[in-house]
N, C-alpha and C. Protein backbone atom coordinates (compact mmCIF):
# COMPACT_ATOMS: atom_id res chain seq x y z
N UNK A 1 58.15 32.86 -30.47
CA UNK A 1 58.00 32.85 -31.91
C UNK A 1 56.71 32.11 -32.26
N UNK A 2 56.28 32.99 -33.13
CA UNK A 2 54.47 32.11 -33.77
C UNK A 2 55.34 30.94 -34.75
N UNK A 3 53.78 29.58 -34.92
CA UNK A 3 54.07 28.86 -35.82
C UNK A 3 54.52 29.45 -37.40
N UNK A 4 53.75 31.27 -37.41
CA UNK A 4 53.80 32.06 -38.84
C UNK A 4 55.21 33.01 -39.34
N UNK A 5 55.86 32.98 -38.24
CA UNK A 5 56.71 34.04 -38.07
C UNK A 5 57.78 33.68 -39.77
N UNK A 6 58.50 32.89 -39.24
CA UNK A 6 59.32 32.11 -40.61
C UNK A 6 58.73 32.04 -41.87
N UNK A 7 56.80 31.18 -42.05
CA UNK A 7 55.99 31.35 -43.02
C UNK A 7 56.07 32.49 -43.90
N UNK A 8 55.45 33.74 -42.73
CA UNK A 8 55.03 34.57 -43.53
C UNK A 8 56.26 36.10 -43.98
N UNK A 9 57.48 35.52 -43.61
CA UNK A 9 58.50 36.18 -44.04
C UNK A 9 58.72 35.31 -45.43
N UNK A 10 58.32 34.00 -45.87
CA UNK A 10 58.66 33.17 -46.95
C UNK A 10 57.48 33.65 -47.69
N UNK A 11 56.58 33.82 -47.36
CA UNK A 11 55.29 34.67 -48.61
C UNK A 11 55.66 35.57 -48.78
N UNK A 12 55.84 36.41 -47.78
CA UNK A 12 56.35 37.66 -48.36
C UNK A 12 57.47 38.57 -49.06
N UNK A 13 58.31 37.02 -49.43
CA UNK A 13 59.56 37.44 -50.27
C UNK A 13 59.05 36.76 -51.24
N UNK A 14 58.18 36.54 -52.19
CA UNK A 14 57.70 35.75 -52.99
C UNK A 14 57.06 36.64 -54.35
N UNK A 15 57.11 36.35 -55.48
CA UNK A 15 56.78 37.22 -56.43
C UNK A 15 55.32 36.88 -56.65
N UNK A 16 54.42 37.48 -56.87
CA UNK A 16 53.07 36.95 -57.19
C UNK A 16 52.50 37.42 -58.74
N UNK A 17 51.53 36.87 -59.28
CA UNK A 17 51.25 35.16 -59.11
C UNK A 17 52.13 34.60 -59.17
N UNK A 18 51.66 33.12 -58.58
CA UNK A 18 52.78 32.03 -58.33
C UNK A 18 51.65 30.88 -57.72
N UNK A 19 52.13 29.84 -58.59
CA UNK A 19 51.14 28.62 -58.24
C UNK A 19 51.63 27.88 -56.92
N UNK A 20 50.73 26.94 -56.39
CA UNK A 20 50.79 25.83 -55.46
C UNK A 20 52.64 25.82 -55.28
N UNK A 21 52.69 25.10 -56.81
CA UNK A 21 53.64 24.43 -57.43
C UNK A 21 55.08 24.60 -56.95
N UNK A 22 54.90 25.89 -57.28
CA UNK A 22 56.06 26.79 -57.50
C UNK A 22 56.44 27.13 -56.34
N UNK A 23 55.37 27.59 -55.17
CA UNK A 23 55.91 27.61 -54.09
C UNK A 23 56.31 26.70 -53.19
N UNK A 24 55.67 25.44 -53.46
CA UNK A 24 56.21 24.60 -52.75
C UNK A 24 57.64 24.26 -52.87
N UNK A 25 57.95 23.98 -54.41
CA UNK A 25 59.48 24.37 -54.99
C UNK A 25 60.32 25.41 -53.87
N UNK A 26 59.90 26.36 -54.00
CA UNK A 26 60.85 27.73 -53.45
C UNK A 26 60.85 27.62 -52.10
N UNK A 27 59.83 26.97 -51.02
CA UNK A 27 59.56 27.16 -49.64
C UNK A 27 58.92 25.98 -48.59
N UNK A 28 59.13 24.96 -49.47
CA UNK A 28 58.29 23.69 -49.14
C UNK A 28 59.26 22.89 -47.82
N UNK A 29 60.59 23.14 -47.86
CA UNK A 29 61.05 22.75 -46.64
C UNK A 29 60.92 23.09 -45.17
N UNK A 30 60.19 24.36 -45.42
CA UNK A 30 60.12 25.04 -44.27
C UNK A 30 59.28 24.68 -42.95
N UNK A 31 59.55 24.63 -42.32
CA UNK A 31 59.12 23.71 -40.93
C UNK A 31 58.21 24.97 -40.51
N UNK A 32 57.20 24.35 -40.30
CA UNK A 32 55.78 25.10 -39.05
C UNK A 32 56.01 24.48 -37.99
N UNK A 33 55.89 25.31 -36.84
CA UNK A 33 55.82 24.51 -35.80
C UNK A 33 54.56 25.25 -34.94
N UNK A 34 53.94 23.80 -34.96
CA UNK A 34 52.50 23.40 -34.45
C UNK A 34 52.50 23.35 -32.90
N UNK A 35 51.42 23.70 -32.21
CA UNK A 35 51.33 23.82 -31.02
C UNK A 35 51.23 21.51 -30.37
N UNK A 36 51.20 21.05 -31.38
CA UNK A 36 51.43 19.34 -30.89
C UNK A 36 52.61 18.93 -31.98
N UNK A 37 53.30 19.69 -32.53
CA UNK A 37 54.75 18.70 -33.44
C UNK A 37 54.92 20.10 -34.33
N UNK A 38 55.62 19.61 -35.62
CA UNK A 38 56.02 20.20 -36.76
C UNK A 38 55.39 19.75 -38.06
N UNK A 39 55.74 20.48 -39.11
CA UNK A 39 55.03 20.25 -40.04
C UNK A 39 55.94 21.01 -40.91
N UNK A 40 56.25 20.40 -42.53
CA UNK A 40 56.85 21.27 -43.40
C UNK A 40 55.27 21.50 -44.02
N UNK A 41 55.66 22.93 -44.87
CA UNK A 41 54.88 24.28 -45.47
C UNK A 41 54.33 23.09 -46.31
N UNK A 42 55.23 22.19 -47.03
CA UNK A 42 54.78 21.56 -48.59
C UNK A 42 53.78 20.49 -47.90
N UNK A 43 53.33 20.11 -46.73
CA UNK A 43 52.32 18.84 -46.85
C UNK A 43 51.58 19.98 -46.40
N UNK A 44 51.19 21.30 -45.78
CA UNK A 44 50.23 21.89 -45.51
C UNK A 44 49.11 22.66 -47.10
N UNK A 45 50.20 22.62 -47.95
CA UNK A 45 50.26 23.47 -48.90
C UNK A 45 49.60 22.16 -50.16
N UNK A 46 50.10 20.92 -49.95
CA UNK A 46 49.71 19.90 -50.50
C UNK A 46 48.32 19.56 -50.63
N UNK A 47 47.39 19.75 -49.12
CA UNK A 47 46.15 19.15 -49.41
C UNK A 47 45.34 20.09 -49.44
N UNK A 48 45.55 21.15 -50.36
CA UNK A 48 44.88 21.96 -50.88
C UNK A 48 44.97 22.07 -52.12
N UNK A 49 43.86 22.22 -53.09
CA UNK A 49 43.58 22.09 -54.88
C UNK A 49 44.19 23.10 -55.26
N UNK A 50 45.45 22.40 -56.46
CA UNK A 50 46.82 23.76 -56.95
C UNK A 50 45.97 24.52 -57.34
N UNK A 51 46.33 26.00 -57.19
CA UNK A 51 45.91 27.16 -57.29
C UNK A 51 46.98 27.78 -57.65
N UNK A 52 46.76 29.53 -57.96
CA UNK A 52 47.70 30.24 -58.57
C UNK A 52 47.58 31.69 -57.13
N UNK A 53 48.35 32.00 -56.75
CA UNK A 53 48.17 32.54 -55.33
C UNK A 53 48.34 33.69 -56.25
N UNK A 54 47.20 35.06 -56.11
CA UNK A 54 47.91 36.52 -56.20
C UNK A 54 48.16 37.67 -55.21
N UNK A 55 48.18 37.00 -54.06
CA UNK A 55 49.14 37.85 -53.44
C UNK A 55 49.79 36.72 -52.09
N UNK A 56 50.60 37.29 -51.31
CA UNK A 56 50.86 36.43 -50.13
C UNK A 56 50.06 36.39 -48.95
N UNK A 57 48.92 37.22 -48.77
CA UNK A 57 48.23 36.57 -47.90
C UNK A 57 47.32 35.70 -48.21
N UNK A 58 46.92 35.17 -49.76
CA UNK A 58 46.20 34.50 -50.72
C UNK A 58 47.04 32.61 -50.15
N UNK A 59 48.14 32.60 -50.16
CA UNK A 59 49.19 31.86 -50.01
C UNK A 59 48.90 31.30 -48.35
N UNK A 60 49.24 32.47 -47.39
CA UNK A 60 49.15 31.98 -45.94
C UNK A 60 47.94 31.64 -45.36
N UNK A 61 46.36 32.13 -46.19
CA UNK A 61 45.35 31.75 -46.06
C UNK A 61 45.28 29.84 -46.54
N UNK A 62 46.17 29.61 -47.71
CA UNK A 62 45.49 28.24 -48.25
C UNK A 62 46.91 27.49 -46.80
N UNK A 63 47.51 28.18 -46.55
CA UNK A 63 48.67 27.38 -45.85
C UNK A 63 47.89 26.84 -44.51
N UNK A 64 46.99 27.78 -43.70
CA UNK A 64 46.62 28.10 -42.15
C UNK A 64 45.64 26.95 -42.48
N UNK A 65 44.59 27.13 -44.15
CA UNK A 65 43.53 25.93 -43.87
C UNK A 65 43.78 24.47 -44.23
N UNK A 66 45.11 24.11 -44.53
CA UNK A 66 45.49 22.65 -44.74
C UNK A 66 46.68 22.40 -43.85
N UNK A 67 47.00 23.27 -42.61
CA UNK A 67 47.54 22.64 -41.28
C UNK A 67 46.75 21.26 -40.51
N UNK A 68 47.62 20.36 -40.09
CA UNK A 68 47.13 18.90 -39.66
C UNK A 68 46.53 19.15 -38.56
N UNK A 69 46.32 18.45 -38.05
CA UNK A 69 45.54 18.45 -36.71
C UNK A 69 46.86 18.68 -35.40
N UNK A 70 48.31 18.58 -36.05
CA UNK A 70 48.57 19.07 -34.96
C UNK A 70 48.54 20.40 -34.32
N UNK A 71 48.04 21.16 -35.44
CA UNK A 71 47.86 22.60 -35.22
C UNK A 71 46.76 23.06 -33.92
N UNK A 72 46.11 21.93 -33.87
CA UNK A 72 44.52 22.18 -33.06
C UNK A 72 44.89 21.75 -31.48
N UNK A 73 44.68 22.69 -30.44
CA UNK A 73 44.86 22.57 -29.29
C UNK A 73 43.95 21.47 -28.56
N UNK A 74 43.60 21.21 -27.98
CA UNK A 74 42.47 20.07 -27.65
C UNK A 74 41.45 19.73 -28.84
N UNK A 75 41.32 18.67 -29.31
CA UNK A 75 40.63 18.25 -30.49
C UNK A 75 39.24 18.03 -29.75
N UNK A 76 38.49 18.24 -30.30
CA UNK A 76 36.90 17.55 -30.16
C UNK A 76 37.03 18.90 -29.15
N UNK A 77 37.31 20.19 -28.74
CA UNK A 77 37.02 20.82 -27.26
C UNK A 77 35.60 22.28 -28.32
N UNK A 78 34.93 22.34 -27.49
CA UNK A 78 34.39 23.65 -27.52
C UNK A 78 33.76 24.07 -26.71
N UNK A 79 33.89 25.50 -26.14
CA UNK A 79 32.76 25.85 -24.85
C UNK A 79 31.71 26.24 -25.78
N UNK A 80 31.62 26.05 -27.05
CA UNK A 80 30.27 27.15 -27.21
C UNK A 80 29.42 26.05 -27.82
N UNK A 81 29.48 24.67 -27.81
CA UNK A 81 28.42 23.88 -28.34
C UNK A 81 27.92 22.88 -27.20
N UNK A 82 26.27 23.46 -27.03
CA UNK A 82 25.74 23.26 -25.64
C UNK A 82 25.89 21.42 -25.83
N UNK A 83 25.59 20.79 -25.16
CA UNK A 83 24.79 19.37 -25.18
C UNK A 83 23.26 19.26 -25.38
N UNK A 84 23.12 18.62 -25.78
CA UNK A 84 21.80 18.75 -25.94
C UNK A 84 20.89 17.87 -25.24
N UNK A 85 19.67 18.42 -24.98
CA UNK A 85 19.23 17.47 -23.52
C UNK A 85 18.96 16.06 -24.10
N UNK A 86 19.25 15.19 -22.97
CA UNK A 86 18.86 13.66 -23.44
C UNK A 86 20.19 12.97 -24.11
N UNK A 87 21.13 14.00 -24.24
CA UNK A 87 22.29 13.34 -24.69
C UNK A 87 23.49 13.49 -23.58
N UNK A 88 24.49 12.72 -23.33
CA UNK A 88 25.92 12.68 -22.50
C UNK A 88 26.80 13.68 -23.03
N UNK A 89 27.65 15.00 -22.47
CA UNK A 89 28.66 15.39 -23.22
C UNK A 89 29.46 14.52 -22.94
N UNK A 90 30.80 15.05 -23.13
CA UNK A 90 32.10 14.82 -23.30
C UNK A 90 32.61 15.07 -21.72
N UNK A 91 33.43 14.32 -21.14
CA UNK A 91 33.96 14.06 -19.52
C UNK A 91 34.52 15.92 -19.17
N UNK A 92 34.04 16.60 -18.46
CA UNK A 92 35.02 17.74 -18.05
C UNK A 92 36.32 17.69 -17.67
N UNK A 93 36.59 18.47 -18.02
CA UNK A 93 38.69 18.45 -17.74
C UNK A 93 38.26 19.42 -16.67
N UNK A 94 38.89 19.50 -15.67
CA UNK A 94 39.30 20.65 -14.51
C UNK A 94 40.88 21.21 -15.11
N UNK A 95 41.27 22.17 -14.97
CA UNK A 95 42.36 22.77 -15.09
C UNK A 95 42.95 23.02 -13.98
């Protein structure tokens, strides 16, 4: 099961428009579960500026960009940002 599966069955029973507000009201208990913990919908949905959602993927877009950091698989990781010469990266992990 995705962290979205539960989410986006809760957007998509949802009447639109429909503010922040309102959905947090109707769906705010709902547990995400993050690849490092859980998270209810209403603190993801929280640190984003109330808005009036018109449709439900309007909704799972503001939801995906105010997930915590437990959402993020290795923090600080990227293969695609070189080092730059004269500077130290970050220690390699072996897998």
């Amino acid at each position: 099961m995705t962290m979205w599966t539960d989410a986006e069955a809760a957007f998509d029973a949802q009447q639109y428009p429909m503010t922040t507000e309102e959905l947090i009201e109707a769906e705010g208990d709902l547990t995400l579960e993050l690849p490092n913990g859980t998270e209810k919908l209403a603190d993801a949905l929280s640190r984003s500026a109330p808005e009036t959602f018109e449709t439900a993927e309007d909704a799972r877009l503001t939801a995906l960009a105010g997930v915590s950091g437990k959402a993020i698989g290795r923090k600080g990781y990227s293969d695609r940002d070189p080092v730059c010469m004269g500077e130290d990266g970050p220690e390699e992990v072996s897998f």
